[in-house]
PDB file of N, CA and C in Angstrom:
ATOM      1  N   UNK A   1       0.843  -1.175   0.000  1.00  0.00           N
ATOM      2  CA  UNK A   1       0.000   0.000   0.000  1.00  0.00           C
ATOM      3  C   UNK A   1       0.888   1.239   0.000  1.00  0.00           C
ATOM      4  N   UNK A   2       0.733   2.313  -0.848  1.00  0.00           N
ATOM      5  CA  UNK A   2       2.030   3.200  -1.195  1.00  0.00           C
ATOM      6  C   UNK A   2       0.955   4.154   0.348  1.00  0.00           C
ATOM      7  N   UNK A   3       1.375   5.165   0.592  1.00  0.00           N
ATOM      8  CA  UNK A   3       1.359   6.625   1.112  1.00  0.00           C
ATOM      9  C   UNK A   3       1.441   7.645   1.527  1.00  0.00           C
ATOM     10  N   UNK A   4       0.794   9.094   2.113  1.00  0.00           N
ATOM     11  CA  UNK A   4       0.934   9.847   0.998  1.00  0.00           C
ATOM     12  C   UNK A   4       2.417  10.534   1.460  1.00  0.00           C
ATOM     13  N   UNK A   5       2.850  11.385   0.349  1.00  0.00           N
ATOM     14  CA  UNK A   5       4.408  11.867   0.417  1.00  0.00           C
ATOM     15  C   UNK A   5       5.351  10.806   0.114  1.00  0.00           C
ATOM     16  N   UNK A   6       4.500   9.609  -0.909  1.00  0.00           N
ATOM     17  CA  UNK A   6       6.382   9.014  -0.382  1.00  0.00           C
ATOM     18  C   UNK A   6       5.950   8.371  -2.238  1.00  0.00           C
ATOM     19  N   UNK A   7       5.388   9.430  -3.505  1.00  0.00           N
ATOM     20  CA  UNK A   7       5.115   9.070  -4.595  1.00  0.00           C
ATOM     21  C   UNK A   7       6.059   9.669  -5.566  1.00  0.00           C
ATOM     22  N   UNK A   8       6.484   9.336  -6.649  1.00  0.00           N
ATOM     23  CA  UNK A   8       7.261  10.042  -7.500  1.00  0.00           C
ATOM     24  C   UNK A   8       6.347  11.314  -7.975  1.00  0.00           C
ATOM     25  N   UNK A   9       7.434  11.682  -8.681  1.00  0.00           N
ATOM     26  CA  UNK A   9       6.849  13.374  -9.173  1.00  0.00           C
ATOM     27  C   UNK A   9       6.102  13.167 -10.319  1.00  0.00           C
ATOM     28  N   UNK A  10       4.747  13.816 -10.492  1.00  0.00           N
ATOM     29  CA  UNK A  10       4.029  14.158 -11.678  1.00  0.00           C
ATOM     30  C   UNK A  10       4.500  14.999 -12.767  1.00  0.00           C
ATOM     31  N   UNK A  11       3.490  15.099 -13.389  1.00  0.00           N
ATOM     32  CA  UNK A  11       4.173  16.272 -14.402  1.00  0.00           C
ATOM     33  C   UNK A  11       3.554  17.305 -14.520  1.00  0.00           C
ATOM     34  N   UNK A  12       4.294  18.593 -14.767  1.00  0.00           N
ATOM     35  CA  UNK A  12       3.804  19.558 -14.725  1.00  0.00           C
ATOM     36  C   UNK A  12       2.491  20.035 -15.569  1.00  0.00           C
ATOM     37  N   UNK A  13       1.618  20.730 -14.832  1.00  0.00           N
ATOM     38  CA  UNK A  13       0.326  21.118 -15.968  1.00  0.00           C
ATOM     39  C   UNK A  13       0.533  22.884 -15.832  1.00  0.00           C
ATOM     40  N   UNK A  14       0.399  23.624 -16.722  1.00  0.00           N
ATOM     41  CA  UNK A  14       0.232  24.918 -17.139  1.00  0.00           C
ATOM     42  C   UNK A  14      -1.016  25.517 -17.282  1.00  0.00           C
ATOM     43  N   UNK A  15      -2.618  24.535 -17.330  1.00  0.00           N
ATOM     44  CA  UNK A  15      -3.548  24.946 -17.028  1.00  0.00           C
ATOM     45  C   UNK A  15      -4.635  24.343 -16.246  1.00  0.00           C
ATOM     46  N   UNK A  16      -6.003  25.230 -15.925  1.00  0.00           N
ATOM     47  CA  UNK A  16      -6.145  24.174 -14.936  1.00  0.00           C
ATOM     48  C   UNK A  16      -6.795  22.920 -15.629  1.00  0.00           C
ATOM     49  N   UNK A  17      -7.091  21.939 -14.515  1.00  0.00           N
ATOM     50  CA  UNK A  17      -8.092  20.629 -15.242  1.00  0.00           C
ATOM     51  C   UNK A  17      -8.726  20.266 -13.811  1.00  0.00           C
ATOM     52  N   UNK A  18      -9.995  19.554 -14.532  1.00  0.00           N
ATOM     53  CA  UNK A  18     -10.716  18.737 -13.256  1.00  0.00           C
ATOM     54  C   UNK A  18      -9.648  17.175 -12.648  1.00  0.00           C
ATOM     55  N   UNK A  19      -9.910  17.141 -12.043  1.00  0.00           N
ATOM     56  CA  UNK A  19      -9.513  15.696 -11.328  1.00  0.00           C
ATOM     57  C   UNK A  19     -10.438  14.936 -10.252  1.00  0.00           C
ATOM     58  N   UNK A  20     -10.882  13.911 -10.840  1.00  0.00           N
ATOM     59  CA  UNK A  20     -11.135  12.516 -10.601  1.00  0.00           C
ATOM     60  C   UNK A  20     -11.784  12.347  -8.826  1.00  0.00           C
ATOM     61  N   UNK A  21     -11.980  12.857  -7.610  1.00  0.00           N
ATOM     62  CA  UNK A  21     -11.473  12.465  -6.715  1.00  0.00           C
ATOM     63  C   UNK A  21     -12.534  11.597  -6.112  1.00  0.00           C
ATOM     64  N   UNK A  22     -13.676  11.232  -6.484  1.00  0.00           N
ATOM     65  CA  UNK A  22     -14.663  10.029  -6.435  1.00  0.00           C
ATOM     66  C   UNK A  22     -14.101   9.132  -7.190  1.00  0.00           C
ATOM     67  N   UNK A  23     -13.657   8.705  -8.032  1.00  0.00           N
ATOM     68  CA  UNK A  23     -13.284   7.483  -9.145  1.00  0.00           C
ATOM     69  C   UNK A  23     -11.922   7.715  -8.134  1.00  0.00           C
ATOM     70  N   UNK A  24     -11.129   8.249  -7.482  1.00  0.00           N
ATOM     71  CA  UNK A  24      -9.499   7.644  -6.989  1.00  0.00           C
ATOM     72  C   UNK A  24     -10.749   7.117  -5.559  1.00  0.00           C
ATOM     73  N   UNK A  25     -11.310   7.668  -5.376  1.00  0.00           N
ATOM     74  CA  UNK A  25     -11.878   7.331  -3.649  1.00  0.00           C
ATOM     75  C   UNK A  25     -12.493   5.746  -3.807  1.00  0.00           C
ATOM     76  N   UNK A  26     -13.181   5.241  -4.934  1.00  0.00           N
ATOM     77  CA  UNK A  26     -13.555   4.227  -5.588  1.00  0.00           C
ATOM     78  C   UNK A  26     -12.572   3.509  -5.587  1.00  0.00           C
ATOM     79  N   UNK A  27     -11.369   3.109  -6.370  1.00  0.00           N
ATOM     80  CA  UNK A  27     -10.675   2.497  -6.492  1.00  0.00           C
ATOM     81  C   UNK A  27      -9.904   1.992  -4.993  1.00  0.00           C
ATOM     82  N   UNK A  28      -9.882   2.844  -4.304  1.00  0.00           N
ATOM     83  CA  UNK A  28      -9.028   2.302  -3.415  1.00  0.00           C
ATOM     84  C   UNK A  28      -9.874   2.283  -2.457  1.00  0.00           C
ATOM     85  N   UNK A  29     -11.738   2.332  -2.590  1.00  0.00           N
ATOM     86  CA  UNK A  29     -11.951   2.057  -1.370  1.00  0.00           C
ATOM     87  C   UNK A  29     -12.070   0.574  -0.538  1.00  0.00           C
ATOM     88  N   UNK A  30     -11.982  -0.917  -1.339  1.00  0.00           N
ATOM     89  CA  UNK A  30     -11.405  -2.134  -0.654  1.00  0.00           C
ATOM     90  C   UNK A  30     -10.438  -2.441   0.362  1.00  0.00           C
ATOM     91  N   UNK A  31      -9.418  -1.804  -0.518  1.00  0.00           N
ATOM     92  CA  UNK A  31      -8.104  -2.309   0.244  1.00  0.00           C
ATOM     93  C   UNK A  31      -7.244  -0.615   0.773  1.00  0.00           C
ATOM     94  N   UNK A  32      -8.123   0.179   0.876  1.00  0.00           N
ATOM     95  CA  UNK A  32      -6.826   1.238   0.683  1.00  0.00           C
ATOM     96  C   UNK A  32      -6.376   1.854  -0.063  1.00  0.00           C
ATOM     97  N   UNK A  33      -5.126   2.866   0.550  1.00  0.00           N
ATOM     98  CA  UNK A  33      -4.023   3.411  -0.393  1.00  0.00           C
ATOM     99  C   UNK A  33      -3.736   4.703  -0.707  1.00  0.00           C
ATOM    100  N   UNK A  34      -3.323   5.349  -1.706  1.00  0.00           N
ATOM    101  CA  UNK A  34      -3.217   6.683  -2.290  1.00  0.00           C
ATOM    102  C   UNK A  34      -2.521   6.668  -3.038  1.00  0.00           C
ATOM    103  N   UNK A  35      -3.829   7.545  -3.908  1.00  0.00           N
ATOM    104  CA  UNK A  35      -3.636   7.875  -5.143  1.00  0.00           C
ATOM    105  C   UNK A  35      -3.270   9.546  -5.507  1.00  0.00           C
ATOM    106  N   UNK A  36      -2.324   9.765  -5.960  1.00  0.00           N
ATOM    107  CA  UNK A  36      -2.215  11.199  -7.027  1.00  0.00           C
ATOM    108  C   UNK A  36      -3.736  11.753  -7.622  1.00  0.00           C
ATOM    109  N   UNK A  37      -4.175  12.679  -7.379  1.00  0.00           N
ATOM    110  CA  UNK A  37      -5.354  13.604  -8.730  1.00  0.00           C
ATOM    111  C   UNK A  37      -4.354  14.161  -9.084  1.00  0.00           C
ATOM    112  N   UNK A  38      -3.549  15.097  -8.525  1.00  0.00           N
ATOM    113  CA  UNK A  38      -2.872  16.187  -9.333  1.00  0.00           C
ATOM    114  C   UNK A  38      -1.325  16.414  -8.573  1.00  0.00           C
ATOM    115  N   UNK A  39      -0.553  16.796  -9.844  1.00  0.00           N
ATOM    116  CA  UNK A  39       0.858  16.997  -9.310  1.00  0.00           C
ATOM    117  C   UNK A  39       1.651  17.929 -10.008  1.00  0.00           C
ATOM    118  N   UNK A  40       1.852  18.972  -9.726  1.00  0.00           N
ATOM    119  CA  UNK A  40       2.921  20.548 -10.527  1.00  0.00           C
ATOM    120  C   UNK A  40       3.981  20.543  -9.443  1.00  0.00           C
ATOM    121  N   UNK A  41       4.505  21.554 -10.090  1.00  0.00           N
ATOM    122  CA  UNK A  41       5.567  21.578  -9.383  1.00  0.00           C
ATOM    123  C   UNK A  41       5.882  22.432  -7.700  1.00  0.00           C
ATOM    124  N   UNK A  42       4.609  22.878  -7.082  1.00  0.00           N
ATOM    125  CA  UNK A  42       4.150  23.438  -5.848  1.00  0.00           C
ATOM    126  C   UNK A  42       3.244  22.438  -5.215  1.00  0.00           C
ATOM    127  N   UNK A  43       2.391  21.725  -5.943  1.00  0.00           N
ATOM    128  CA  UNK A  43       1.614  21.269  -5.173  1.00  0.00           C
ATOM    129  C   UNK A  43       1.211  20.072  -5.937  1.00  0.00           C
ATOM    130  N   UNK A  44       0.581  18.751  -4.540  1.00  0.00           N
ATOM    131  CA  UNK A  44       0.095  17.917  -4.844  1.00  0.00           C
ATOM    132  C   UNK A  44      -0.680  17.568  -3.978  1.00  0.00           C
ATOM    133  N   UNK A  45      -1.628  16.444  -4.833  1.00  0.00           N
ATOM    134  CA  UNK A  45      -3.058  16.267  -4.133  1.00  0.00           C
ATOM    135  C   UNK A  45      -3.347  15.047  -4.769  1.00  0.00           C
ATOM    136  N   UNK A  46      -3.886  14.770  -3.393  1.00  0.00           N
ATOM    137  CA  UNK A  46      -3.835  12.916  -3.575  1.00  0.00           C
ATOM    138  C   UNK A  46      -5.235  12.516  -2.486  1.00  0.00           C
ATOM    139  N   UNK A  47      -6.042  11.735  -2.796  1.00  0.00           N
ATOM    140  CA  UNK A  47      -6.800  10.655  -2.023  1.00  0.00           C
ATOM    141  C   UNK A  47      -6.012   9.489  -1.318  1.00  0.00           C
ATOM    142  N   UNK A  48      -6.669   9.927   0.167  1.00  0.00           N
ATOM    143  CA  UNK A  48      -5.408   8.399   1.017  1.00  0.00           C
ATOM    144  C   UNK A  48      -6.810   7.919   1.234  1.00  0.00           C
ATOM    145  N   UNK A  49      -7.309   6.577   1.154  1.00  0.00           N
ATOM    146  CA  UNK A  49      -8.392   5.539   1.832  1.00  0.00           C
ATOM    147  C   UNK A  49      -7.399   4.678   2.822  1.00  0.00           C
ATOM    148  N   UNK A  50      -7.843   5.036   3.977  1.00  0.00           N
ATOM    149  CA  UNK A  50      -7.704   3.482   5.443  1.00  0.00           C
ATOM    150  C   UNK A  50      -8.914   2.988   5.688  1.00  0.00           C
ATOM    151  N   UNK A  51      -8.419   1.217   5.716  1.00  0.00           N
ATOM    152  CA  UNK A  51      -9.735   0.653   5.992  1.00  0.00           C
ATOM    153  C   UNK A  51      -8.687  -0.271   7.016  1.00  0.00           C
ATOM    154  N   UNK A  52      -9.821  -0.288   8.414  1.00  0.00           N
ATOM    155  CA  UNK A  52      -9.293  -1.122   9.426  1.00  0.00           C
ATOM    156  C   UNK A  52      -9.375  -2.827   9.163  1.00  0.00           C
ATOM    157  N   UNK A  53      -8.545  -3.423   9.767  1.00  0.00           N
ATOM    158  CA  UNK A  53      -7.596  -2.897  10.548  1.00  0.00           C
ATOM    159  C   UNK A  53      -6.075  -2.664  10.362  1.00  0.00           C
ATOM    160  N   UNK A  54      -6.041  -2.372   9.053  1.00  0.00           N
ATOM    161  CA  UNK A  54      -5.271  -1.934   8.094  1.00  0.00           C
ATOM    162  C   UNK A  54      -4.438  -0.883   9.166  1.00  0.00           C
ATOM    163  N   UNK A  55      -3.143  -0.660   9.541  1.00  0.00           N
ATOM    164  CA  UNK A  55      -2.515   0.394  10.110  1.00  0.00           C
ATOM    165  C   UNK A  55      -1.907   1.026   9.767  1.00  0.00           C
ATOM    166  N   UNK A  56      -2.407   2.719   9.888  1.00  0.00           N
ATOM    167  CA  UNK A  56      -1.360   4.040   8.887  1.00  0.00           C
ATOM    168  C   UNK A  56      -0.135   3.590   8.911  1.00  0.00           C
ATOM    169  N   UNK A  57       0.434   3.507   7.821  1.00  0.00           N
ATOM    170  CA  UNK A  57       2.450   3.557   7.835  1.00  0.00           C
ATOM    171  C   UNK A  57       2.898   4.534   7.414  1.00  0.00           C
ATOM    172  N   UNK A  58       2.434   5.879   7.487  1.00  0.00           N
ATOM    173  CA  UNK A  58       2.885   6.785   7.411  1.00  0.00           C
ATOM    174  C   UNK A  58       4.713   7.115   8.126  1.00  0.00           C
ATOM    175  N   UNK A  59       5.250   7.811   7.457  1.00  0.00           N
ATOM    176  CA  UNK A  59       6.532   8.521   7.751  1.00  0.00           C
ATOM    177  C   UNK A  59       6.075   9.985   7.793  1.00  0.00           C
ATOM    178  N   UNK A  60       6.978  10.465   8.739  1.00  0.00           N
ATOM    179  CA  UNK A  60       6.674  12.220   8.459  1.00  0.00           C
ATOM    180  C   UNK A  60       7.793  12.385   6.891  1.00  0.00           C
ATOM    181  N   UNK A  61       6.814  13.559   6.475  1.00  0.00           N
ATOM    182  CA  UNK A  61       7.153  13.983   5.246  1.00  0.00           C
ATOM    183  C   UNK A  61       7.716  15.095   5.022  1.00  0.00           C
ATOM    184  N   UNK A  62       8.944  15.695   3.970  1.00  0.00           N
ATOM    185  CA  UNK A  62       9.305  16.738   3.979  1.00  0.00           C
ATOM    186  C   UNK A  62       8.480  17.733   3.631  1.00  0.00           C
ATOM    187  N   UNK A  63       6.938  18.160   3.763  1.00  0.00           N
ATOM    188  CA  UNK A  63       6.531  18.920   3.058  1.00  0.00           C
ATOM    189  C   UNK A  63       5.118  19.783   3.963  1.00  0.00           C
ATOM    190  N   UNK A  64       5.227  20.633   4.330  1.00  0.00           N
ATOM    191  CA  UNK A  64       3.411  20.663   4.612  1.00  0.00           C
ATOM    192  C   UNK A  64       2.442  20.072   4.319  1.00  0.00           C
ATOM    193  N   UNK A  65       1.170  19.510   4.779  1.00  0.00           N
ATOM    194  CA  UNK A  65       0.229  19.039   4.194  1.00  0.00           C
ATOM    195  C   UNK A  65      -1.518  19.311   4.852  1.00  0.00           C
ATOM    196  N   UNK A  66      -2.278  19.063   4.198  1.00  0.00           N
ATOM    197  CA  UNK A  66      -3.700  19.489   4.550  1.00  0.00           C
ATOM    198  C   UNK A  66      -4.605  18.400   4.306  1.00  0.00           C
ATOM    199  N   UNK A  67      -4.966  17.285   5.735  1.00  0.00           N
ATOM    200  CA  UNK A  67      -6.073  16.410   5.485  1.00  0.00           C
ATOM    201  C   UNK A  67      -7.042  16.821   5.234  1.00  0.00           C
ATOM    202  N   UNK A  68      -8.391  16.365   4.386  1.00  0.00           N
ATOM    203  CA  UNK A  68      -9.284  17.100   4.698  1.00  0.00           C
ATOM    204  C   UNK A  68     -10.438  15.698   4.708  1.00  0.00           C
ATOM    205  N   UNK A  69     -11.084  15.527   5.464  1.00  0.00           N
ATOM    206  CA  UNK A  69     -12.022  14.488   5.616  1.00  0.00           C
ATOM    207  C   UNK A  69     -13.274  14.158   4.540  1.00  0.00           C
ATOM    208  N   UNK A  70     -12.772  13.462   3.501  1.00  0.00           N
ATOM    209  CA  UNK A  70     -14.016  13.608   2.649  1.00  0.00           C
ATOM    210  C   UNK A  70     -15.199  12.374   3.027  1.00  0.00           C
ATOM    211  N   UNK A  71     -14.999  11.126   3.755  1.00  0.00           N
ATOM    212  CA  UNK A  71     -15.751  10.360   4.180  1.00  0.00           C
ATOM    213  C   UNK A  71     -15.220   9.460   5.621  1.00  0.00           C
ATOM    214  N   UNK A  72     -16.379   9.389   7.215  1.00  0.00           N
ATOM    215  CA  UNK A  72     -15.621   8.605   7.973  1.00  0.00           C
ATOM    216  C   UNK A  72     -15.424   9.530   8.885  1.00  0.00           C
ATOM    217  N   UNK A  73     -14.378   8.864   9.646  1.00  0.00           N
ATOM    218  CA  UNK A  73     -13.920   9.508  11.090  1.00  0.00           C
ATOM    219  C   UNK A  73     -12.851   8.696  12.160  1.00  0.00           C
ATOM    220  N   UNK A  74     -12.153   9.484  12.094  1.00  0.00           N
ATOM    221  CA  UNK A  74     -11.206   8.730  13.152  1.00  0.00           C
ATOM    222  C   UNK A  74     -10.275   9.846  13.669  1.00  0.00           C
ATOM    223  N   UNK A  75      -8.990   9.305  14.602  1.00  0.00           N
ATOM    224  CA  UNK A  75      -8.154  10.177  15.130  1.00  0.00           C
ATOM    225  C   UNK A  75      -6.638  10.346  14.788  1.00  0.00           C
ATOM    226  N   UNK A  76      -6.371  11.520  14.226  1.00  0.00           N
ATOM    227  CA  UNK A  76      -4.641  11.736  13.924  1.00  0.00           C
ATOM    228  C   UNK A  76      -3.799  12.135  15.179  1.00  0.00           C
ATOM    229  N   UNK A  77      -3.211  11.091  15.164  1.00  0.00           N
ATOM    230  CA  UNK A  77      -1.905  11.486  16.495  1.00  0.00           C
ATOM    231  C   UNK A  77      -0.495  12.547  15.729  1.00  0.00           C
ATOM    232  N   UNK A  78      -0.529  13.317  16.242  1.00  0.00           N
ATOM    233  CA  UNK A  78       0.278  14.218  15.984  1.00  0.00           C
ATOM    234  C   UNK A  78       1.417  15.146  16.920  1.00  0.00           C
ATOM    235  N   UNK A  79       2.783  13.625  16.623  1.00  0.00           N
ATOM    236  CA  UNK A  79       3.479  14.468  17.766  1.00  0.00           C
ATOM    237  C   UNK A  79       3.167  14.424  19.152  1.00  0.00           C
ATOM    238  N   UNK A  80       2.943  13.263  19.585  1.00  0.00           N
ATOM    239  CA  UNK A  80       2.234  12.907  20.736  1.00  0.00           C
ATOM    240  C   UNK A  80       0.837  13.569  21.064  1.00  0.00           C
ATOM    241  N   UNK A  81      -0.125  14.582  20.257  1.00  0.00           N
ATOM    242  CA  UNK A  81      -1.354  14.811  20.021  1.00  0.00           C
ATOM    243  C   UNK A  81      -2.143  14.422  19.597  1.00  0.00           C
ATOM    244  N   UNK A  82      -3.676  14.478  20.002  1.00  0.00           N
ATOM    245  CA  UNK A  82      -4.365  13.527  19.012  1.00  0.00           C
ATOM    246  C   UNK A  82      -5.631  14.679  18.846  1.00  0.00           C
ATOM    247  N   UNK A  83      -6.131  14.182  17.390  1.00  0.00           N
ATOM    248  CA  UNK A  83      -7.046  15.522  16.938  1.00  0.00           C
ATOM    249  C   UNK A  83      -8.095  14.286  16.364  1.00  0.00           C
ATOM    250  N   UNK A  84      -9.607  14.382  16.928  1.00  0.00           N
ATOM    251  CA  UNK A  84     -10.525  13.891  16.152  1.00  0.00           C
ATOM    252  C   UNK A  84     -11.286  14.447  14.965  1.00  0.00           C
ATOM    253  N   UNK A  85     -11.466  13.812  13.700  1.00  0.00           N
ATOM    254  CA  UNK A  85     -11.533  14.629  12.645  1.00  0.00           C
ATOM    255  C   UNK A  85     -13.062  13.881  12.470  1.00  0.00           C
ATOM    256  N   UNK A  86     -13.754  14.449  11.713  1.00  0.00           N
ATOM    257  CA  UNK A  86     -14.838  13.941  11.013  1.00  0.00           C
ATOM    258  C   UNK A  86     -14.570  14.675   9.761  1.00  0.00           C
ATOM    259  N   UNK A  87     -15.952  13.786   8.771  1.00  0.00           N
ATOM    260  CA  UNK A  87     -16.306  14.103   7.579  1.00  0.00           C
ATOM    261  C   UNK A  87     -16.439  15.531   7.492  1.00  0.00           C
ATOM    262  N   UNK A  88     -15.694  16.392   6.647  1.00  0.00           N
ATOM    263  CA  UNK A  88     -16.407  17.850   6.890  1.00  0.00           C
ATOM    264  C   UNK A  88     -14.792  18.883   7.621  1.00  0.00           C
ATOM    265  N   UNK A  89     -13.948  17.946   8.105  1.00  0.00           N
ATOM    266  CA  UNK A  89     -13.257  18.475   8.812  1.00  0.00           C
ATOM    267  C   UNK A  89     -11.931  18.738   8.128  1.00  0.00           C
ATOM    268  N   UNK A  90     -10.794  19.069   8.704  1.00  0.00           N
ATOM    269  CA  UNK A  90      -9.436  19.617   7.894  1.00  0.00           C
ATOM    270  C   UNK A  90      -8.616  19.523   9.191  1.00  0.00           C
ATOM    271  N   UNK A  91      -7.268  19.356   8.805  1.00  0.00           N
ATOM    272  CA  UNK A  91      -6.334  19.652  10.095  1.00  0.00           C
ATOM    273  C   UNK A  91      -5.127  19.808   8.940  1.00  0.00           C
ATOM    274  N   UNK A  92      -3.871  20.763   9.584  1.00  0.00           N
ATOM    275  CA  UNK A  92      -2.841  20.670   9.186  1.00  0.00           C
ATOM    276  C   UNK A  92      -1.686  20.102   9.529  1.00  0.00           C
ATOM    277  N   UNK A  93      -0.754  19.770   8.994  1.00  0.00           N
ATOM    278  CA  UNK A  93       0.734  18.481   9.595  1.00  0.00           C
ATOM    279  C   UNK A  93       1.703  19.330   9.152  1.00  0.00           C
ATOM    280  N   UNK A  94       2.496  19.676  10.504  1.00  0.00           N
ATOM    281  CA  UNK A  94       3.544  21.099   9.380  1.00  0.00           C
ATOM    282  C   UNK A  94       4.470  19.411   9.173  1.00  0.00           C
ATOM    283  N   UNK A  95       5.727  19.743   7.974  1.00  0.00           N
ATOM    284  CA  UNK A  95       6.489  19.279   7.775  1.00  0.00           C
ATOM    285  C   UNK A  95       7.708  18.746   8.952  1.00  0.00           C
ATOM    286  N   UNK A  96       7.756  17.013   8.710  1.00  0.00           N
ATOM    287  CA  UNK A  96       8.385  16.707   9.715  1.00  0.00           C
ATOM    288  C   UNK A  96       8.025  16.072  10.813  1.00  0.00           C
ATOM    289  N   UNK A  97       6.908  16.517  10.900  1.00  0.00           N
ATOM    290  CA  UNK A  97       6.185  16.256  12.327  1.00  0.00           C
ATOM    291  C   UNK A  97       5.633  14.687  12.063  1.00  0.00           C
ATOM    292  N   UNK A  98       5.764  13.885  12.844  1.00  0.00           N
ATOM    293  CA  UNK A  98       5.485  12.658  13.449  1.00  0.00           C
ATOM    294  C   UNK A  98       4.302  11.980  13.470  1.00  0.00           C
ATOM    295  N   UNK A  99       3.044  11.642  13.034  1.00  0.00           N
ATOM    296  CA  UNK A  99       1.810  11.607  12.871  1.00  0.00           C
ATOM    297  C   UNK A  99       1.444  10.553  12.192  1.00  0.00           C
ATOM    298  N   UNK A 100       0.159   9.813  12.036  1.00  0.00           N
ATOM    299  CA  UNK A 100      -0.733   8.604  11.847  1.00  0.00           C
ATOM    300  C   UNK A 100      -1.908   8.872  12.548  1.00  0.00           C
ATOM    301  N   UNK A 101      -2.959   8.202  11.457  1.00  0.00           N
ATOM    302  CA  UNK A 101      -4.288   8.041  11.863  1.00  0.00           C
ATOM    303  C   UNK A 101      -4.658   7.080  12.435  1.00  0.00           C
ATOM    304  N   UNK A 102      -5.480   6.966  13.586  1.00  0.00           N
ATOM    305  CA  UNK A 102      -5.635   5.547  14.644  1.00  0.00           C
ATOM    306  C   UNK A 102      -7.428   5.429  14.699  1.00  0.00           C
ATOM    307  N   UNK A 103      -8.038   4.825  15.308  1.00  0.00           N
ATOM    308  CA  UNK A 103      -8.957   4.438  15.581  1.00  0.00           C
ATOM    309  C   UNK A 103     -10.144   5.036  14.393  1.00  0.00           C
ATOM    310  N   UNK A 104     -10.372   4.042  13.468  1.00  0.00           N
ATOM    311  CA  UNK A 104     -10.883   4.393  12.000  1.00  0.00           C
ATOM    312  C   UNK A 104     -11.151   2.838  11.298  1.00  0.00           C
ATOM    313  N   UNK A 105     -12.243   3.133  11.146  1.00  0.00           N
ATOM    314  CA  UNK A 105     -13.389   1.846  10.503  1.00  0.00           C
ATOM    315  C   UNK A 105     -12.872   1.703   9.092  1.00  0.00           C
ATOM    316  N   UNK A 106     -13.390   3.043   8.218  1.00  0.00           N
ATOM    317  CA  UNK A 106     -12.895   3.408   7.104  1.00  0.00           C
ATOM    318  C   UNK A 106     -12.781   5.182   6.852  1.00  0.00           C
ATOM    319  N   UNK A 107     -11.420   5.539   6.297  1.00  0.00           N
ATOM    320  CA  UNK A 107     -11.579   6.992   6.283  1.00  0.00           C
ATOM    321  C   UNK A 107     -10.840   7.366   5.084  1.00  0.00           C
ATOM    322  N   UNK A 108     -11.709   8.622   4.552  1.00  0.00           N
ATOM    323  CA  UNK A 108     -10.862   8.520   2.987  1.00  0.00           C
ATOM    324  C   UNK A 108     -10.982  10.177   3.349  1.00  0.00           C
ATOM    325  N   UNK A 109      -9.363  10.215   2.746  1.00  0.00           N
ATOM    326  CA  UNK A 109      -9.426  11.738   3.386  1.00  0.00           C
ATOM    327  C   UNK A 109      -8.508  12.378   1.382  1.00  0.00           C
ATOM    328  N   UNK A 110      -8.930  13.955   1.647  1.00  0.00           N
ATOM    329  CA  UNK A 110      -8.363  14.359   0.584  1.00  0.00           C
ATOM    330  C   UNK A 110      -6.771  15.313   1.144  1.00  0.00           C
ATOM    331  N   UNK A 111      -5.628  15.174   0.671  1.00  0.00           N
ATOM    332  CA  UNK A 111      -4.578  15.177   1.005  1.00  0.00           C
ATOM    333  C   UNK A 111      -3.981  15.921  -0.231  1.00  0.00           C
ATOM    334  N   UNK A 112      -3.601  17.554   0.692  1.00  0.00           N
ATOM    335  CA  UNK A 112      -2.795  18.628  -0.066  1.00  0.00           C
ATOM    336  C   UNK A 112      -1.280  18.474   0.124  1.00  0.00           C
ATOM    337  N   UNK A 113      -0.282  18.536  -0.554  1.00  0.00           N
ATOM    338  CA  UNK A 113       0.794  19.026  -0.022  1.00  0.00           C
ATOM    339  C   UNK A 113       1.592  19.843  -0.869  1.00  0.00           C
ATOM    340  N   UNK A 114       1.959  20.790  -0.084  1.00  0.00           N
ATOM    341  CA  UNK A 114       2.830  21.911  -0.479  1.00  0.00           C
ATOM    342  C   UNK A 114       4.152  21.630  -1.082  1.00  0.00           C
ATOM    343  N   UNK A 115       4.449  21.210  -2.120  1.00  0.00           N
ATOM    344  CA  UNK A 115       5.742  20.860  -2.444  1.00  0.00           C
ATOM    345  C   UNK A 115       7.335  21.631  -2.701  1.00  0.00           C
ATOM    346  N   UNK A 116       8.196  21.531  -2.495  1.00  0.00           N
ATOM    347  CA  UNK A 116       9.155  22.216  -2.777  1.00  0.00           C
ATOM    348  C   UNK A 116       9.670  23.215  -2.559  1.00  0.00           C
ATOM    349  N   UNK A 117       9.172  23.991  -1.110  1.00  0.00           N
ATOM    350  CA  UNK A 117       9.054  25.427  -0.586  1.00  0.00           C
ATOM    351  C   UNK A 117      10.311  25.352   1.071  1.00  0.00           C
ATOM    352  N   UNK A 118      10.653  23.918   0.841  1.00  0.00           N
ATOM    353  CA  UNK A 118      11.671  23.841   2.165  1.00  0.00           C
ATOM    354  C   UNK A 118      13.483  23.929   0.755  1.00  0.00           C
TER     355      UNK A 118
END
């Protein structure tokens, strides 16, 4: 199961476009995972699906990033903190910082990250 921050680089787009993020939430909602919608050279954005009892393997990442809860609910430990998120909700992970999602049935979250600004 790849995720997120740890994908090769996309390619650059110069204008905008729609992206997919029901059909990536689909695909990986069985088993998991994350998928890329979009990737330039500032930013990327990706769908992560966890389905229990599947456990985050997240690494902290070099980059800022922005969960945002598109289906579900569970809790991100952050840095010895823990933040309960629901559907509807957002939290930020500065770069570096230490973090995984714990106690979660199924949660498919939409996932910004700021690329290339460290």
């Amino acid at each position: 199961m790849s995720v997120p921050g740890q994908e090769g680089k996309g390619r650059s787009l110069t204008v905008a476009h729609a992206f997919d993020i029901a059909g990536a939430k689909a695909r990986l909602a069985d088993k998991g995972g994350y998928e890329i919608v979009h990737a330039s050279p500032g930013l990327e954005i990706g769908v992560y699906v966890l389905v229990a009892p599947e456990p985050d393997h997240q690494k902290p990442h070099a980059d800022d990033e922005v969960y945002v809860v598109l289906e579900g609910q569970g809790t991100l430990e952050v840095a010895g903190e823990r933040v309960d998120l629901r559907e509807g909700q957002a939290t930020f992970v500065p770069a570096g910082a230490v973090h995984q999602f714990v106690g979660y049935e199924q949660l498919s979250l939409l996932v910004i990250f700021e690329k290339g600004r460290r």
